[in-house]
PDB file of N, CA and C in Angstrom:
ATOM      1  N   UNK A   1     111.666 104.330-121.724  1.00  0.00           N
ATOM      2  CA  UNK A   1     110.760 104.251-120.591  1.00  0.00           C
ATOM      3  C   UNK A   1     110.890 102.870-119.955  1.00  0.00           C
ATOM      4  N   UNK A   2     111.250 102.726-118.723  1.00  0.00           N
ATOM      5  CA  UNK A   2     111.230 101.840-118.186  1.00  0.00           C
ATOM      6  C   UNK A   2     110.233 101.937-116.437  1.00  0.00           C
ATOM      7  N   UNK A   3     109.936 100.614-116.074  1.00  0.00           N
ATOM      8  CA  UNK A   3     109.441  99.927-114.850  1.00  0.00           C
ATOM      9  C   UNK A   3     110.137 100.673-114.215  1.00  0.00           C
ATOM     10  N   UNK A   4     110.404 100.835-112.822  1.00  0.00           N
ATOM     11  CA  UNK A   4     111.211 101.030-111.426  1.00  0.00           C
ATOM     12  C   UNK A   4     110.550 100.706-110.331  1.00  0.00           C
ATOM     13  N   UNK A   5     110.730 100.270-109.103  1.00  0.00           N
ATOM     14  CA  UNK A   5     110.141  99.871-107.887  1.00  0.00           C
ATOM     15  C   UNK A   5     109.978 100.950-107.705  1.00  0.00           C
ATOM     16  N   UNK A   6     108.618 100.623-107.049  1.00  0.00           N
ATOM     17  CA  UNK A   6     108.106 101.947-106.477  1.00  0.00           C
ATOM     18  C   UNK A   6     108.338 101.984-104.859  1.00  0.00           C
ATOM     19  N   UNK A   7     107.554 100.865-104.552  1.00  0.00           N
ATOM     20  CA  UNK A   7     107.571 100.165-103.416  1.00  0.00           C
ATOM     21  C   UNK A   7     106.984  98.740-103.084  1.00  0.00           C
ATOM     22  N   UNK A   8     107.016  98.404-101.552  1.00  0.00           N
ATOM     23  CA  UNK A   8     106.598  97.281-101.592  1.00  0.00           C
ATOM     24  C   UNK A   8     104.892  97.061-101.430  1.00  0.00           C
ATOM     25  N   UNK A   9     104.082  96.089-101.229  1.00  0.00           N
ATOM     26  CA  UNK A   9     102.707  96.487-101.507  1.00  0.00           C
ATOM     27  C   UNK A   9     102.417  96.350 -99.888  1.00  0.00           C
ATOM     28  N   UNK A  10     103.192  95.807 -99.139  1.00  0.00           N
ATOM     29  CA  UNK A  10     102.851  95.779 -98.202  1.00  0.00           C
ATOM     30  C   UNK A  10     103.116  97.714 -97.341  1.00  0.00           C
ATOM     31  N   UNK A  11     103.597  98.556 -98.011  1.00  0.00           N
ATOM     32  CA  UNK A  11     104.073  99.605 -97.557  1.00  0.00           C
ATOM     33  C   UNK A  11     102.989 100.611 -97.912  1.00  0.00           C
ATOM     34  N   UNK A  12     101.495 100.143 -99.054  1.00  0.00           N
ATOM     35  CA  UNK A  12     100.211 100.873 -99.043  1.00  0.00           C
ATOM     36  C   UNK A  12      99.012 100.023 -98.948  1.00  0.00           C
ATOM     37  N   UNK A  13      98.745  99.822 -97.764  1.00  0.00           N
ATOM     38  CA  UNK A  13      97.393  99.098 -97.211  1.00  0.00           C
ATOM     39  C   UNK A  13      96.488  99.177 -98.260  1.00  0.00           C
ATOM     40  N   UNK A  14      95.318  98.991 -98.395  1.00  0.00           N
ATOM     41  CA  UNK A  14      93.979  99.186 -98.880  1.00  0.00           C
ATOM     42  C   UNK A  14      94.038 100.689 -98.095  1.00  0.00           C
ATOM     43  N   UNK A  15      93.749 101.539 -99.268  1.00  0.00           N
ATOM     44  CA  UNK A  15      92.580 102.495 -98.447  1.00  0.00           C
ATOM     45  C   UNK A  15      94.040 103.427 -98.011  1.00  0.00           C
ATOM     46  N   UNK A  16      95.096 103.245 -98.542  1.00  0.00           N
ATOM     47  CA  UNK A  16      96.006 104.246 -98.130  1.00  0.00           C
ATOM     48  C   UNK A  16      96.768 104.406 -99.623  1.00  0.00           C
ATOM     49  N   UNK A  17      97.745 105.814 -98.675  1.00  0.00           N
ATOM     50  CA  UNK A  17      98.968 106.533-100.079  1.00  0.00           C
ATOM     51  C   UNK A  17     100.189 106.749 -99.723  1.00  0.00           C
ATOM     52  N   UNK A  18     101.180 106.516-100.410  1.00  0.00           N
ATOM     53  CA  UNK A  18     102.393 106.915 -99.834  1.00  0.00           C
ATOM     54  C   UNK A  18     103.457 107.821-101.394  1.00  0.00           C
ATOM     55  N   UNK A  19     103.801 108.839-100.777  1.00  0.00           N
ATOM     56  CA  UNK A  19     104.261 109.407-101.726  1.00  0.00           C
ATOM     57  C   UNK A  19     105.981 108.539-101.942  1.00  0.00           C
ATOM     58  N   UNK A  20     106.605 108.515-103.011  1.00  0.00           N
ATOM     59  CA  UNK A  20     108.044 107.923-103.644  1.00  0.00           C
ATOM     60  C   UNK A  20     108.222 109.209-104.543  1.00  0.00           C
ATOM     61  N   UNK A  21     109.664 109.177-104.641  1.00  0.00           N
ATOM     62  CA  UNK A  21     110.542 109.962-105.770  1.00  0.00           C
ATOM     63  C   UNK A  21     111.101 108.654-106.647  1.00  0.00           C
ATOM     64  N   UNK A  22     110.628 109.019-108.184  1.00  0.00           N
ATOM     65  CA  UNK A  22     111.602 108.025-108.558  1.00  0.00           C
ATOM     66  C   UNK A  22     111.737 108.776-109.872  1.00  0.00           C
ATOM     67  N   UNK A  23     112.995 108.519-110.528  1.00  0.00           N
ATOM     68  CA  UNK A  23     113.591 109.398-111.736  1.00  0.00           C
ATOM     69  C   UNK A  23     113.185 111.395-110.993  1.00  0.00           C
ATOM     70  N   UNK A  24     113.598 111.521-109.980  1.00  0.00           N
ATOM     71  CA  UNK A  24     113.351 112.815-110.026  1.00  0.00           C
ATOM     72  C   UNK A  24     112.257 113.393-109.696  1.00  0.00           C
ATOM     73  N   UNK A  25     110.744 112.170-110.162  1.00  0.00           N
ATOM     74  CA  UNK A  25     109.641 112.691-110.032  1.00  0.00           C
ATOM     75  C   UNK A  25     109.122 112.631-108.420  1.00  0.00           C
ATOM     76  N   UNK A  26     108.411 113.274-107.859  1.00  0.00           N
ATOM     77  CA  UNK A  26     107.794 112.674-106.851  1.00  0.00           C
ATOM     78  C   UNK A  26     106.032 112.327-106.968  1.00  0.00           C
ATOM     79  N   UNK A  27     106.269 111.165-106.544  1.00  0.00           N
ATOM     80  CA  UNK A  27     105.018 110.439-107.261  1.00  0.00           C
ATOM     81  C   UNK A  27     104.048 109.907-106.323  1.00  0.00           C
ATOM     82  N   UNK A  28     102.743 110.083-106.037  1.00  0.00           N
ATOM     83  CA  UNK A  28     101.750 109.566-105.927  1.00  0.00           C
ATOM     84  C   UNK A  28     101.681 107.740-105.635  1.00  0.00           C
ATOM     85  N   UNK A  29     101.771 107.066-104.684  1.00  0.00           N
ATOM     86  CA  UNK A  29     100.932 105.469-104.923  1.00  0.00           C
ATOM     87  C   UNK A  29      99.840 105.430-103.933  1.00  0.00           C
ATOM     88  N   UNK A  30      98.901 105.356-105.021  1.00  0.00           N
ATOM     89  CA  UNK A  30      97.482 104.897-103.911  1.00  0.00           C
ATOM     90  C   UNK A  30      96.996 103.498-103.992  1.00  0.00           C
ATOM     91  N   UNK A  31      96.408 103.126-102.822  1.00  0.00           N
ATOM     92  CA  UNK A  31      95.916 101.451-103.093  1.00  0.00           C
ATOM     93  C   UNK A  31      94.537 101.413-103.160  1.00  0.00           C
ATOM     94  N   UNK A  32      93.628 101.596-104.084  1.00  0.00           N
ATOM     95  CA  UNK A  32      92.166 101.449-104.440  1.00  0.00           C
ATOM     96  C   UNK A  32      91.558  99.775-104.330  1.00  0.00           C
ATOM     97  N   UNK A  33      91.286  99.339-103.198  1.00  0.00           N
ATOM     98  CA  UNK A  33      90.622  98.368-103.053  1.00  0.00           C
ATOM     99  C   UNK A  33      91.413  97.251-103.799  1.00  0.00           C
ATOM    100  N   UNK A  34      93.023  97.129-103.364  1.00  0.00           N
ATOM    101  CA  UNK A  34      93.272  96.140-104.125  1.00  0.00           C
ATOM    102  C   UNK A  34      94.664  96.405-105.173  1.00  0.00           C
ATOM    103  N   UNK A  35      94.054  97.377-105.786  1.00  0.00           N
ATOM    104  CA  UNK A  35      94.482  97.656-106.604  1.00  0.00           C
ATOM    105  C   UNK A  35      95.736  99.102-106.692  1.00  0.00           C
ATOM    106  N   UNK A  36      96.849  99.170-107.430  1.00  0.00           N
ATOM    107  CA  UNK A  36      97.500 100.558-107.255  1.00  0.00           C
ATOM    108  C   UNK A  36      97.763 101.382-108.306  1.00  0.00           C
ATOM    109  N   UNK A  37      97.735 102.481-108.325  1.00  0.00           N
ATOM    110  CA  UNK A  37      97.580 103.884-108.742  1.00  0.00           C
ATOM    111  C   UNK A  37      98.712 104.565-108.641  1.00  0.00           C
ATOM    112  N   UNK A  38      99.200 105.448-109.526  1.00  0.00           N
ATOM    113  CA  UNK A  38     100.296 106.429-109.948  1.00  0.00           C
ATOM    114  C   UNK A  38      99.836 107.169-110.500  1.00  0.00           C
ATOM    115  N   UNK A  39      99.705 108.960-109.539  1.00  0.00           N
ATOM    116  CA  UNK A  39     100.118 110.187-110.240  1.00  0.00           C
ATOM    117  C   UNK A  39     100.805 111.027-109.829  1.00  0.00           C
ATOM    118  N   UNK A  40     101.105 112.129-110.232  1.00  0.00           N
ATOM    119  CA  UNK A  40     102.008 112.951-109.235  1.00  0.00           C
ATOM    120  C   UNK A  40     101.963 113.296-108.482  1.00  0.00           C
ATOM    121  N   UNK A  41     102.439 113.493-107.253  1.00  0.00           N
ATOM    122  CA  UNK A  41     102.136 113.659-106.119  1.00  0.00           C
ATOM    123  C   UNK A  41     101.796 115.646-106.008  1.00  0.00           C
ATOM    124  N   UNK A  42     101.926 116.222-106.472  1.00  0.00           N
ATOM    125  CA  UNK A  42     101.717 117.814-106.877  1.00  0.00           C
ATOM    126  C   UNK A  42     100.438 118.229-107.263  1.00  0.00           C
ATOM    127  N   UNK A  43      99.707 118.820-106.628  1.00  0.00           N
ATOM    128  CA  UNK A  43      98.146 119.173-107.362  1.00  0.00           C
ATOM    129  C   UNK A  43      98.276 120.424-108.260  1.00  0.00           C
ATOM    130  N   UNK A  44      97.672 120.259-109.317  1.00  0.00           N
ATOM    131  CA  UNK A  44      97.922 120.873-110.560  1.00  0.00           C
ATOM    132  C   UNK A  44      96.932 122.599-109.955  1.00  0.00           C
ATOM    133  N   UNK A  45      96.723 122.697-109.050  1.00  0.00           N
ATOM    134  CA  UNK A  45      96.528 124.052-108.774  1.00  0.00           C
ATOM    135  C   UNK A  45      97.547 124.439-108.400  1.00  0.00           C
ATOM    136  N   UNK A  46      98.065 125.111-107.245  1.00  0.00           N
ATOM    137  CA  UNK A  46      99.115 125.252-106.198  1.00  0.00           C
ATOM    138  C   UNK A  46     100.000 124.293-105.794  1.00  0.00           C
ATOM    139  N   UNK A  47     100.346 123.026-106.271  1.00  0.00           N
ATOM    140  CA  UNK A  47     101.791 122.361-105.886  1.00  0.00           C
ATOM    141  C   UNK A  47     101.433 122.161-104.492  1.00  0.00           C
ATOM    142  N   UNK A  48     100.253 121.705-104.135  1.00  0.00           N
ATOM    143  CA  UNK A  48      99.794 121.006-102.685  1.00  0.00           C
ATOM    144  C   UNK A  48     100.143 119.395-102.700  1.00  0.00           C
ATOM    145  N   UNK A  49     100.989 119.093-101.888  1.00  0.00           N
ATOM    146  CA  UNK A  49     101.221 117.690-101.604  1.00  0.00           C
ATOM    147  C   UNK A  49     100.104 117.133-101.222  1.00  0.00           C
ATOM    148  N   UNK A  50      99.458 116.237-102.544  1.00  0.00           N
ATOM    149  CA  UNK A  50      99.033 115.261-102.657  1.00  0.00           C
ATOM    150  C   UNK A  50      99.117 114.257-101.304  1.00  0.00           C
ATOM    151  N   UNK A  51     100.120 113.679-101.300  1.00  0.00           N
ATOM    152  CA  UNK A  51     100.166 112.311-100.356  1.00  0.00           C
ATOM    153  C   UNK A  51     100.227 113.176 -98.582  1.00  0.00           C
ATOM    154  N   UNK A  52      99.788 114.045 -98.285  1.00  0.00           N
ATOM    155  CA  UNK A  52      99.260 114.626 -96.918  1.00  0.00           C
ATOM    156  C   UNK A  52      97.755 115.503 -96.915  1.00  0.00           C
ATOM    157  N   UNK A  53      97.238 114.592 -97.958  1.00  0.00           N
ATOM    158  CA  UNK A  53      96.091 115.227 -98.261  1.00  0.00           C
ATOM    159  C   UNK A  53      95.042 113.364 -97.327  1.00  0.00           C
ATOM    160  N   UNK A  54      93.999 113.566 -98.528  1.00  0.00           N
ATOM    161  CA  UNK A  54      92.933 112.554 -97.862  1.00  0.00           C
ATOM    162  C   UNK A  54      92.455 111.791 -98.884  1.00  0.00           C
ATOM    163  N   UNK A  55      92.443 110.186 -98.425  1.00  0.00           N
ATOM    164  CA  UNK A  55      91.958 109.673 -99.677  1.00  0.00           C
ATOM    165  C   UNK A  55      90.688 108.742 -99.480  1.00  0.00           C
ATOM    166  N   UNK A  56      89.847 109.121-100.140  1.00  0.00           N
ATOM    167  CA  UNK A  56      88.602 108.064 -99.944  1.00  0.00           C
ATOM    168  C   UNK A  56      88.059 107.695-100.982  1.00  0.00           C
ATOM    169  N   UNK A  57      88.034 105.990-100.626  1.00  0.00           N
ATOM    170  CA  UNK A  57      87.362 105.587-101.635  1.00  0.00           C
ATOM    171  C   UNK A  57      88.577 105.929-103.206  1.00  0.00           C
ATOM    172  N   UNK A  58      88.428 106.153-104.354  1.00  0.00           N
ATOM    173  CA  UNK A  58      89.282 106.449-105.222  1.00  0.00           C
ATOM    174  C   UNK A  58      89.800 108.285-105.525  1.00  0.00           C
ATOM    175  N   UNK A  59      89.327 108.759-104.557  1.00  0.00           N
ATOM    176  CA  UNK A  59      89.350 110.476-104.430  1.00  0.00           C
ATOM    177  C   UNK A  59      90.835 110.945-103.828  1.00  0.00           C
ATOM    178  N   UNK A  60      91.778 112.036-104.389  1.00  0.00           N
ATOM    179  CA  UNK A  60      92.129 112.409-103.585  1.00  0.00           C
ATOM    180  C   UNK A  60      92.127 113.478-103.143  1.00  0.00           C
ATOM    181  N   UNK A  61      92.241 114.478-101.910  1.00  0.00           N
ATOM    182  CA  UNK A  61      91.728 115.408-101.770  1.00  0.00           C
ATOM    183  C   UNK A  61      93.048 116.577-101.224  1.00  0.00           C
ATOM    184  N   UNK A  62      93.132 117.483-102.115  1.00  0.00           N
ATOM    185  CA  UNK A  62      94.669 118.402-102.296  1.00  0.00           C
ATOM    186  C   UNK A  62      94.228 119.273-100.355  1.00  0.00           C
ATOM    187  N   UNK A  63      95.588 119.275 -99.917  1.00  0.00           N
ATOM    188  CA  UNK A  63      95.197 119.633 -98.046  1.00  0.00           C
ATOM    189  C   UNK A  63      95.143 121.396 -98.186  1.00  0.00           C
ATOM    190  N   UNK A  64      95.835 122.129 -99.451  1.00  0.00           N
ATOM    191  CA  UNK A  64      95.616 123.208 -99.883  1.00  0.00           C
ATOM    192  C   UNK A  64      94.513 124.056 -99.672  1.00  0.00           C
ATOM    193  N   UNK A  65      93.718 123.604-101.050  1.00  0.00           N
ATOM    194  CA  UNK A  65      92.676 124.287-101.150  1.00  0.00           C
ATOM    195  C   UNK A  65      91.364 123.383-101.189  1.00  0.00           C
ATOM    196  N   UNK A  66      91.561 121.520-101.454  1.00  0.00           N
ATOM    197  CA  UNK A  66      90.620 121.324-101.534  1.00  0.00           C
ATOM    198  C   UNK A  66      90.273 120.652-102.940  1.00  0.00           C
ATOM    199  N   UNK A  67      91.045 120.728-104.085  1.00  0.00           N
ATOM    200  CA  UNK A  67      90.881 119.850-105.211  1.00  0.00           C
ATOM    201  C   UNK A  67      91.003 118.456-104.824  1.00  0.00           C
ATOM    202  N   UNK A  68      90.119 117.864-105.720  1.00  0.00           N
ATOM    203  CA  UNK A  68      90.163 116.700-106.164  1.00  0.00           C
ATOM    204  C   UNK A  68      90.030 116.203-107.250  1.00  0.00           C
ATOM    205  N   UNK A  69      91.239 115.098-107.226  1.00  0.00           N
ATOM    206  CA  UNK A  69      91.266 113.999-108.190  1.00  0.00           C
ATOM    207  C   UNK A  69      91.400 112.666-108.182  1.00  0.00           C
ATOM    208  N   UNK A  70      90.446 111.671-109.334  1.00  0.00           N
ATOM    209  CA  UNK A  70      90.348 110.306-109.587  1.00  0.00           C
ATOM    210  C   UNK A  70      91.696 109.637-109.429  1.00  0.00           C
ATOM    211  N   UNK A  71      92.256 109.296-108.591  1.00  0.00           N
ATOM    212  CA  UNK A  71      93.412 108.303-108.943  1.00  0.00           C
ATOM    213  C   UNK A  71      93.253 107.546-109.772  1.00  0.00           C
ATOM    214  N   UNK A  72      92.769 106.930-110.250  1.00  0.00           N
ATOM    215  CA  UNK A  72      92.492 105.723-111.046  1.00  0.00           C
ATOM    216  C   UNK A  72      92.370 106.372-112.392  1.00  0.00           C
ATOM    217  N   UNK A  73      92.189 107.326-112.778  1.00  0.00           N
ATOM    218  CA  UNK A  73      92.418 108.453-113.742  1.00  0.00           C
ATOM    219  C   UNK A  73      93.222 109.539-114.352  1.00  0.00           C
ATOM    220  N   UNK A  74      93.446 110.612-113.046  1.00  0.00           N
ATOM    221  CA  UNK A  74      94.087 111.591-112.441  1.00  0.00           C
ATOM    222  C   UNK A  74      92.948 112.499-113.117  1.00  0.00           C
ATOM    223  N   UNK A  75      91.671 112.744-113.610  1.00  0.00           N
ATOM    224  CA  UNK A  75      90.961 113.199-113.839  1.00  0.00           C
ATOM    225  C   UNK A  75      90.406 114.055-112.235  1.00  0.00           C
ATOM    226  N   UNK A  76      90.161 115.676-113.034  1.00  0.00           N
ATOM    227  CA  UNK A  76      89.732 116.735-111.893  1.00  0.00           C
ATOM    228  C   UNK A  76      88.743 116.667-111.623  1.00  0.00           C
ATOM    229  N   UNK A  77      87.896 116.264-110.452  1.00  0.00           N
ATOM    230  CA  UNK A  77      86.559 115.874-110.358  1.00  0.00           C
ATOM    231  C   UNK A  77      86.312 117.291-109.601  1.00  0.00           C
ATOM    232  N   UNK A  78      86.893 117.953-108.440  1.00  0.00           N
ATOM    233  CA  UNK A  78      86.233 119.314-108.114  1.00  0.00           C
ATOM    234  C   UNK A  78      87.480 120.336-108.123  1.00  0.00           C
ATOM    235  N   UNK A  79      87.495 121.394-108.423  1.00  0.00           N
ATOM    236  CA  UNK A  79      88.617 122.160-108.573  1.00  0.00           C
ATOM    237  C   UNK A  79      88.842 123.122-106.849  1.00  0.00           C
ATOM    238  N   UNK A  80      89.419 124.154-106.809  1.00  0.00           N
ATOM    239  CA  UNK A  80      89.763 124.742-105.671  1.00  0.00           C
ATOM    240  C   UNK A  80      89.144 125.627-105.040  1.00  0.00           C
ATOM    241  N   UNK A  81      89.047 125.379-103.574  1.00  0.00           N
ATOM    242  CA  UNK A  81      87.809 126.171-103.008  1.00  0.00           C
ATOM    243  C   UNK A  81      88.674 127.525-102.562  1.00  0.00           C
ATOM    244  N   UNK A  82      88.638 128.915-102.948  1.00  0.00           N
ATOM    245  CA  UNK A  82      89.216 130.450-102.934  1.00  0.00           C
ATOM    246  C   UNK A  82      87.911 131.549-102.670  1.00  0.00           C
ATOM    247  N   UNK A  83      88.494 131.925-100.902  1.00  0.00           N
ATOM    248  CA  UNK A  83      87.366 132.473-101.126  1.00  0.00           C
ATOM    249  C   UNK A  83      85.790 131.858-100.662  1.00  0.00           C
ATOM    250  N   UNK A  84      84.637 132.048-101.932  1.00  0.00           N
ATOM    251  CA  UNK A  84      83.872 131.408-101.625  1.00  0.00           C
ATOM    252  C   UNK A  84      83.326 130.801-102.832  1.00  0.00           C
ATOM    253  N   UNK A  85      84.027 130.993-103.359  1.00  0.00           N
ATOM    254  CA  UNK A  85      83.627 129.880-104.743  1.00  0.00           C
ATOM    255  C   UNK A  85      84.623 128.987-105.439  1.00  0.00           C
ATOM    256  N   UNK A  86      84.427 128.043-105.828  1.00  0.00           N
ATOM    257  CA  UNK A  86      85.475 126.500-106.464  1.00  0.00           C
ATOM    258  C   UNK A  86      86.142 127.188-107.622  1.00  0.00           C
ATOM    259  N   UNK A  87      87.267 127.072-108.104  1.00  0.00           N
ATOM    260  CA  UNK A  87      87.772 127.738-109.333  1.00  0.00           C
ATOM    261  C   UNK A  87      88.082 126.102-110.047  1.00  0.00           C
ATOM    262  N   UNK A  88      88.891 126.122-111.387  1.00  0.00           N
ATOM    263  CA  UNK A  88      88.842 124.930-112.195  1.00  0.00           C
ATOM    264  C   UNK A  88      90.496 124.591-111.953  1.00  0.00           C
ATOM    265  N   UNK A  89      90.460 123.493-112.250  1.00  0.00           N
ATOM    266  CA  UNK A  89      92.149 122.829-112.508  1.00  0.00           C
ATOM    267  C   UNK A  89      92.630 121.975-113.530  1.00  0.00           C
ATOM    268  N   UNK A  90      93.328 121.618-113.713  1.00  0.00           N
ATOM    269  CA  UNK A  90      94.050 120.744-114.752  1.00  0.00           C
ATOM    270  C   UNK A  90      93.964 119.040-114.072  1.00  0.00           C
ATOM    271  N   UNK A  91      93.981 118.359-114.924  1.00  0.00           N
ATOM    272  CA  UNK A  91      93.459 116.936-114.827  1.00  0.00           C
ATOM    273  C   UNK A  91      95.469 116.969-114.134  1.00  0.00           C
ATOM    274  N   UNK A  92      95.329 115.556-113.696  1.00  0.00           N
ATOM    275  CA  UNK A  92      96.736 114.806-113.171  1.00  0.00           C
ATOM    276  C   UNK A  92      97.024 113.781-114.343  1.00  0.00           C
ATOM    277  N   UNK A  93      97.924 113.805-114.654  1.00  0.00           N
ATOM    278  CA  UNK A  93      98.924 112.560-115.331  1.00  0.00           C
ATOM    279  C   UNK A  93      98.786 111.643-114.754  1.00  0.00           C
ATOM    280  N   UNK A  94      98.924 110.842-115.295  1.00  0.00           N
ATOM    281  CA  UNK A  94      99.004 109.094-114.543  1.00  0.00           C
ATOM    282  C   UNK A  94      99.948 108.944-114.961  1.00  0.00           C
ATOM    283  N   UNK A  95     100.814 107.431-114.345  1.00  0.00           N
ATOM    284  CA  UNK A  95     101.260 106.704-114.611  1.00  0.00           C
ATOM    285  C   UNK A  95     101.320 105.083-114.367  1.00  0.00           C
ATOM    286  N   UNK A  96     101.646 104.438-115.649  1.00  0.00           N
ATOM    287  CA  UNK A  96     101.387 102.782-115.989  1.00  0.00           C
ATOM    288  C   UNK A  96     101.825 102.324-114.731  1.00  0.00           C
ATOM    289  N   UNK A  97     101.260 101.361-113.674  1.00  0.00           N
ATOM    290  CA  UNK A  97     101.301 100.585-112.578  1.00  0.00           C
ATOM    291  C   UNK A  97     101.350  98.963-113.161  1.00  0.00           C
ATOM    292  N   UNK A  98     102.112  98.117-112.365  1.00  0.00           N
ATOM    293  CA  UNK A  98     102.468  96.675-112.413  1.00  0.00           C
ATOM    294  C   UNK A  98     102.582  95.643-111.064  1.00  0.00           C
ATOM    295  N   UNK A  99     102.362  94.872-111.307  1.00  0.00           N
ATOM    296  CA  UNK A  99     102.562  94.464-109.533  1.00  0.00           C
ATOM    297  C   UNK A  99     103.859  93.689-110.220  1.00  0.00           C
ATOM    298  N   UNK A 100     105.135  93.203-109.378  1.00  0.00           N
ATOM    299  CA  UNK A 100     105.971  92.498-109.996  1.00  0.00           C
ATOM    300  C   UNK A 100     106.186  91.639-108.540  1.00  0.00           C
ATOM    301  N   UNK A 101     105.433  90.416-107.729  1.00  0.00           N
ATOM    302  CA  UNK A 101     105.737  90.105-106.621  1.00  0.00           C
ATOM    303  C   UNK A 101     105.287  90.551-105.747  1.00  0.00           C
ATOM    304  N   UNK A 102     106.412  91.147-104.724  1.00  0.00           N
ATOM    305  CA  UNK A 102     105.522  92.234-103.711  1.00  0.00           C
ATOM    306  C   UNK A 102     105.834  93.745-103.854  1.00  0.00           C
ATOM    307  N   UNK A 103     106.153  94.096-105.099  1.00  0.00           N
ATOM    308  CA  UNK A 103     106.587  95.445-105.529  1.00  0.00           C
ATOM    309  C   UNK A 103     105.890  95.462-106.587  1.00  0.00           C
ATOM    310  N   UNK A 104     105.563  96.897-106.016  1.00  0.00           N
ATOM    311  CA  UNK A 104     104.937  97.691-107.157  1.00  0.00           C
ATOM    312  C   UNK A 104     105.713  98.737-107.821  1.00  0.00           C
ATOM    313  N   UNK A 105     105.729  98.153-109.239  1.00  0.00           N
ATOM    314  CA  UNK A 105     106.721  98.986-110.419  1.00  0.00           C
ATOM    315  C   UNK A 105     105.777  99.925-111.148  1.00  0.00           C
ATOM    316  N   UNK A 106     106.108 101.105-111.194  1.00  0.00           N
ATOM    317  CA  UNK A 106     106.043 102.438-112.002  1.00  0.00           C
ATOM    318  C   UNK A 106     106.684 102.543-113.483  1.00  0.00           C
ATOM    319  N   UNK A 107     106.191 102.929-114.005  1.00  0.00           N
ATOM    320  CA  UNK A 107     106.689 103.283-115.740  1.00  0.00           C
ATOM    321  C   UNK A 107     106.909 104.715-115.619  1.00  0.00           C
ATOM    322  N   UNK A 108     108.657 105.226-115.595  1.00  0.00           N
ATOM    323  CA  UNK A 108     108.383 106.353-115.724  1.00  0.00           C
ATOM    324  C   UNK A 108     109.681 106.939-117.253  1.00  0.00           C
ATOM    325  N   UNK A 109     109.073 108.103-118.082  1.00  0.00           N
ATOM    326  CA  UNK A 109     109.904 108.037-118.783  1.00  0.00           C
ATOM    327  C   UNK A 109     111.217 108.767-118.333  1.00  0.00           C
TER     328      UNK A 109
END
């Protein structure tokens, strides 16, 4: 398992996300007040791209159906709206974040 650039920090504002492929994966970077975040960019319901979804505050919100999850976690805080009722989902993976300069390195195995 190693680091890889993800990107540069100037390439996710505060308060924004930009999706990267790296080793294959396509991955999630969000900037939480400062701070950055790695999960997969795939919502564990339906394979809704994440990074054309909405992010507030530490939430992100799948453009699908409507899940959300903690970046700062990848924990499922509301599952998918079908219909007229929310169904459940699977939490998101994270991955280890680093600042190295003005790049932000990913741990991926």
């Amino acid at each position: 398992m190693a680091f890889v650039k993800a990107v540069e920090t100037a390439e996710v504002p505060v308060g924004k996300m930009k999706k990267v492929e790296l080793g294959g994966k396509e991955i999630l970077i969000a900037n939480v007040e400062g701070k950055y975040y790695a999960i997969p960019d795939r919502c564990t319901h339906r394979k809704g791209d994440l990074s054309i979804g909405s992010l507030k505050g530490k939430i992100v919100t799948c453009p699908l159906h409507g899940s959300q999850f903690d970046v700062t976690t990848g924990k499922n805080i509301r599952g998918p709206k079908m219909l007229l009722m929310r169904g459940k989902t699977a939490d998101e993976s994270t991955f280890e974040v680093k600042l190295e300069g003005k790049h932000v390195m990913v741990k991926i195995d």
